[in-house]
Protein backbone atom coordinates (compact mmCIF):
# COMPACT_ATOMS: atom_id res chain seq x y z
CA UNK A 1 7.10 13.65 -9.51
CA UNK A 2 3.93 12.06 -8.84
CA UNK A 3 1.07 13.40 -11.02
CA UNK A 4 -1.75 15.14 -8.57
CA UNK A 5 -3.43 16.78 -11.32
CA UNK A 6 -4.91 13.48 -12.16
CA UNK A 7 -6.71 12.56 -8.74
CA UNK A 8 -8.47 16.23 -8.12
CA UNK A 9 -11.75 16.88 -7.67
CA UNK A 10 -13.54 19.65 -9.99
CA UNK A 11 -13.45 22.61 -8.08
CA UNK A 12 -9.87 21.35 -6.42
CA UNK A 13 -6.44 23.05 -7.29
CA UNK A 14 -3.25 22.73 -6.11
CA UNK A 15 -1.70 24.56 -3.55
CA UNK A 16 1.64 23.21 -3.12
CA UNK A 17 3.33 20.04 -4.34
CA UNK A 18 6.84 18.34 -3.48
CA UNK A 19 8.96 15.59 -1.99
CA UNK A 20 10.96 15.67 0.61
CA UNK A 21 15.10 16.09 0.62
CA UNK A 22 16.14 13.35 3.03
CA UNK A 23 19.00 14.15 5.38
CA UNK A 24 17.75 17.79 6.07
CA UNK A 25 15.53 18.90 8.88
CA UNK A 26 16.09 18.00 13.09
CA UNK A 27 16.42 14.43 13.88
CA UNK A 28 14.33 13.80 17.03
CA UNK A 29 17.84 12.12 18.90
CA UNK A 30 17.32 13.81 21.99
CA UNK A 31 13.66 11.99 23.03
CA UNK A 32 15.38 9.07 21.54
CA UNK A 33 18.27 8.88 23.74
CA UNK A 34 15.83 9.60 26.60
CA UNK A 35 14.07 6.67 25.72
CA UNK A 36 16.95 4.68 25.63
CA UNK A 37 18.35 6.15 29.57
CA UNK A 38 15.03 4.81 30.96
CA UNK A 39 15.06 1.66 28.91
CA UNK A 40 19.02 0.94 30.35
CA UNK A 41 17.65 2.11 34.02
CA UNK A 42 14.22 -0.22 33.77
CA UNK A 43 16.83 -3.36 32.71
CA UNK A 44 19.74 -2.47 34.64
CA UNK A 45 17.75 -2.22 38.07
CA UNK A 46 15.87 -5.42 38.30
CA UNK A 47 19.13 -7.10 36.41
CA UNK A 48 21.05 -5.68 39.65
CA UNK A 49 18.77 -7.16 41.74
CA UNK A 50 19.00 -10.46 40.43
CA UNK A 51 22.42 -10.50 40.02
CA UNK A 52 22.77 -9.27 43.97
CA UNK A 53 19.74 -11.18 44.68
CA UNK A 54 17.61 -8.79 46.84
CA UNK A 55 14.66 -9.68 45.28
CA UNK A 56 11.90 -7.94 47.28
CA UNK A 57 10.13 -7.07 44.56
CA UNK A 58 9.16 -8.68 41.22
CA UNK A 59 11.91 -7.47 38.54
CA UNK A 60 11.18 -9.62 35.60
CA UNK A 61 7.99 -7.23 34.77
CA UNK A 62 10.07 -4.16 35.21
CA UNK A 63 12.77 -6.15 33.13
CA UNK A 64 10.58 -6.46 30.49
CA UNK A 65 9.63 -3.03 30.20
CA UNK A 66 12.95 -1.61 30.25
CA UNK A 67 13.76 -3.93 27.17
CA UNK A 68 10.74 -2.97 25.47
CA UNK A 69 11.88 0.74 26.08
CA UNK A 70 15.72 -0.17 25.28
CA UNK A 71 14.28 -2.25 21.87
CA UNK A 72 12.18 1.10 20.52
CA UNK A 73 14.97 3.56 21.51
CA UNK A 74 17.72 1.82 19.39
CA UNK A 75 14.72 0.55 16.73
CA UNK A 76 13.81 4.32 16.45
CA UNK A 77 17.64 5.36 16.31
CA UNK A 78 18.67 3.11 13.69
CA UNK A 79 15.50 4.58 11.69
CA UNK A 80 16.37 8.27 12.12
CA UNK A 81 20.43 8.20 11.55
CA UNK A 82 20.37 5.53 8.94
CA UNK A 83 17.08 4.11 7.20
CA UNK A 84 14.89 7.17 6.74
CA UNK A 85 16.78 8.53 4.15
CA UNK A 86 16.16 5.66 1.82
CA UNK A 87 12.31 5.02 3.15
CA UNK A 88 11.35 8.76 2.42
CA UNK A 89 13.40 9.44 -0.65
CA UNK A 90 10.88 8.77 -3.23
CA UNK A 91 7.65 10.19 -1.67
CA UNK A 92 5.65 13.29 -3.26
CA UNK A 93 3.17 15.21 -0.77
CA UNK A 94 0.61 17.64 -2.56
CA UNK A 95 -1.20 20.33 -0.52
CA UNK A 96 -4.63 21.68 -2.55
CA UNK A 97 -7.33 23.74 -1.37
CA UNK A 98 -9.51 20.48 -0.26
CA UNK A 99 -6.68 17.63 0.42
CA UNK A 100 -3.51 16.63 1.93
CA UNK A 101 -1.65 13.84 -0.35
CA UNK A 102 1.25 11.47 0.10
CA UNK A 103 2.16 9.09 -2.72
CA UNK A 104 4.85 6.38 -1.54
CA UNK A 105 6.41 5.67 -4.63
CA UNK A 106 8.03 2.15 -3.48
CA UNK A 107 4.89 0.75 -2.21
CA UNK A 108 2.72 2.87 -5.42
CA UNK A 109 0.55 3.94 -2.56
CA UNK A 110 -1.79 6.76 -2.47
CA UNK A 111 -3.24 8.05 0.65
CA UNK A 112 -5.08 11.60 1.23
CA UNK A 113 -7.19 13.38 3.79
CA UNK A 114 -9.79 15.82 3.84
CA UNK A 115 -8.51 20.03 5.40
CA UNK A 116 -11.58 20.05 6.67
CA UNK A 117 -10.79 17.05 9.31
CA UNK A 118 -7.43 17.97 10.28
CA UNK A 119 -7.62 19.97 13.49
CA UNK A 120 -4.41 18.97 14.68
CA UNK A 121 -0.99 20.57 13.02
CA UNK A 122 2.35 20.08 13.98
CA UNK A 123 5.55 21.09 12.96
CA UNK A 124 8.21 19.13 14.28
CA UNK A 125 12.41 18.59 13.92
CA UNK A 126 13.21 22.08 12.09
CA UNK A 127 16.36 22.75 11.41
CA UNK A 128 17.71 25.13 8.53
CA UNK A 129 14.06 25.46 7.45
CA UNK A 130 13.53 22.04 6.76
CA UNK A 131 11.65 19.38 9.29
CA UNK A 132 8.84 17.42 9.42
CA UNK A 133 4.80 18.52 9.30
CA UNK A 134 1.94 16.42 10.46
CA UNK A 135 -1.58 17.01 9.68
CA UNK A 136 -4.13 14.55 12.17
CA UNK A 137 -7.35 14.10 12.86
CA UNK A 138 -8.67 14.87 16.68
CA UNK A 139 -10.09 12.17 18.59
CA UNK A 140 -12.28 13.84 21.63
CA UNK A 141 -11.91 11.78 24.58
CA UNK A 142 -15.35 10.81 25.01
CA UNK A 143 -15.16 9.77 21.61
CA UNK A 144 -12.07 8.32 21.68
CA UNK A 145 -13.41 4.38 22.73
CA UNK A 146 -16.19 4.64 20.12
CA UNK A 147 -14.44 5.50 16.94
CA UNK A 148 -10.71 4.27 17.30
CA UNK A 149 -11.36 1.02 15.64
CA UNK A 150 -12.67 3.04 12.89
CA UNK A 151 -10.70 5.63 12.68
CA UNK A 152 -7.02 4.39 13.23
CA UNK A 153 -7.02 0.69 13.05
CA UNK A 154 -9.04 0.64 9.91
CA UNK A 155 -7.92 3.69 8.30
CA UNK A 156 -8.89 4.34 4.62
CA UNK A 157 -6.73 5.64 2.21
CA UNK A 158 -9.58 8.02 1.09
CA UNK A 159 -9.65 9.98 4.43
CA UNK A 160 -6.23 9.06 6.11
CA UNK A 161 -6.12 9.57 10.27
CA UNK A 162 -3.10 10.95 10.12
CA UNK A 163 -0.13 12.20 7.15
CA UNK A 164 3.50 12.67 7.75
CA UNK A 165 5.07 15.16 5.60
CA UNK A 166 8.83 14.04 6.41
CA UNK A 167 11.74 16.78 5.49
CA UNK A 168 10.13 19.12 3.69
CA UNK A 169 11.55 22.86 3.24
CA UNK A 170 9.20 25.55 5.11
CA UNK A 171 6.76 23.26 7.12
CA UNK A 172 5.91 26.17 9.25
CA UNK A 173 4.72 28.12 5.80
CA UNK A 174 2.73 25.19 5.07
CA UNK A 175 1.41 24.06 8.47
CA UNK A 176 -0.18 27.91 8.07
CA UNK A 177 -1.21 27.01 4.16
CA UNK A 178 -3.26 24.05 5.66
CA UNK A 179 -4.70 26.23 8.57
CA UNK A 180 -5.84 29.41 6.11
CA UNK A 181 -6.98 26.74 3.64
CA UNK A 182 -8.83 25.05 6.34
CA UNK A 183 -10.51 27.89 7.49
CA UNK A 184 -11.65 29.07 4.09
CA UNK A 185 -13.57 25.44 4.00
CA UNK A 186 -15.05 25.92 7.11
CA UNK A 187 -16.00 29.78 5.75
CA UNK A 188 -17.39 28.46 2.93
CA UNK A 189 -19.75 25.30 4.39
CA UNK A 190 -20.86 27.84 7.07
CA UNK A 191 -22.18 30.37 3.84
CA UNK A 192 -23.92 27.18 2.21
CA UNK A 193 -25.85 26.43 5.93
CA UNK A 194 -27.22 29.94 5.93
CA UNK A 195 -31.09 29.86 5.20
């Protein structure tokens, strides 16, 4: 287990630390075998064509599409059935009253995010109390063409865009843990404005 104690603030504690148990929680299969239907019917049309020659339209763009579709389908299959078990098996996620961690033990990479910017949580694939939970920043769309360079394409591992908290047991208790610890921040800033 990855030491947290070491990187908090003063007046930061721990809330909840752990690591996720690969192979438990919902694997996402079904929007990945959607993907892949489309990506077979975006191919298999304009390759019809072709191969029938009725071509009154342009297939090769369509073509392309479909194998982009087919290639991220099967890429994102592979990943969930067979690769994510070893790629997530020695992470460690802390939760404390100011921060969101993930340390990624095979790369000895720490990234963390402010409660305070994370409007958007998710919990995602549950099954048997275990799934996934994702904590993200929200880009307004007016925004949105301003600050994406900055925010997502540069991201910095002080104040991360976006975490992934990948099979971990009650993400729904947590998602909530993030929400009531966000809100206490938000309590407590709005006490400190008050003249």
């Amino acid at each position: 287990m990855y030491n947290f104690s070491k990187e908090l603030e003063s007046d930061e504690r721990i809330i909840w630390q752990g690591k996720p148990v690969p192979g438990l929680g919902g694997k996402n299969t079904a929007g990945i075998i959607i993907l892949i239907i489309f990506g077979l019917i975006f191919t298999g049309i304009p390759l019809a064509a072709i191969i029938i020659d009725n071509l009154n339209f342009s297939p090769i763009i369509v073509m392309l599409l479909g194998l982009f579709l087919l290639f991220l389908g099967i890429k994102e299959l592979i990943y969930q059935l067979f690769l994510k078990k070893g790629a997530i098996s020695d992470d460690y996620y802390c939760i404390t009253n100011k921060r969101v961690f993930k340390y990624e033990a095979k790369k000895d990479k720490l990234v963390y995010g402010y409660i305070i910017n994370y409007e958007d949580i998710e919990v995602n694939n549950v099954e048997n109390n275990y799934g996934d939970l994702i904590v993200s920043i929200k880009v307004e769309k007016t925004d949105y063409s301003k600050n994406i360079k900055n925010i997502f394409k540069y991201p910095s591992p002080t104040n991360m865009p976006l975490i992934m908290m990948e099979s971990i047991q009650d993400p729904n208790i947590l998602a909530k843990t993030i929400k009531d610890a966000r809100e206490q921040l938000l309590k407590e800033m709005e006490n400190n404005n008050k003249f």
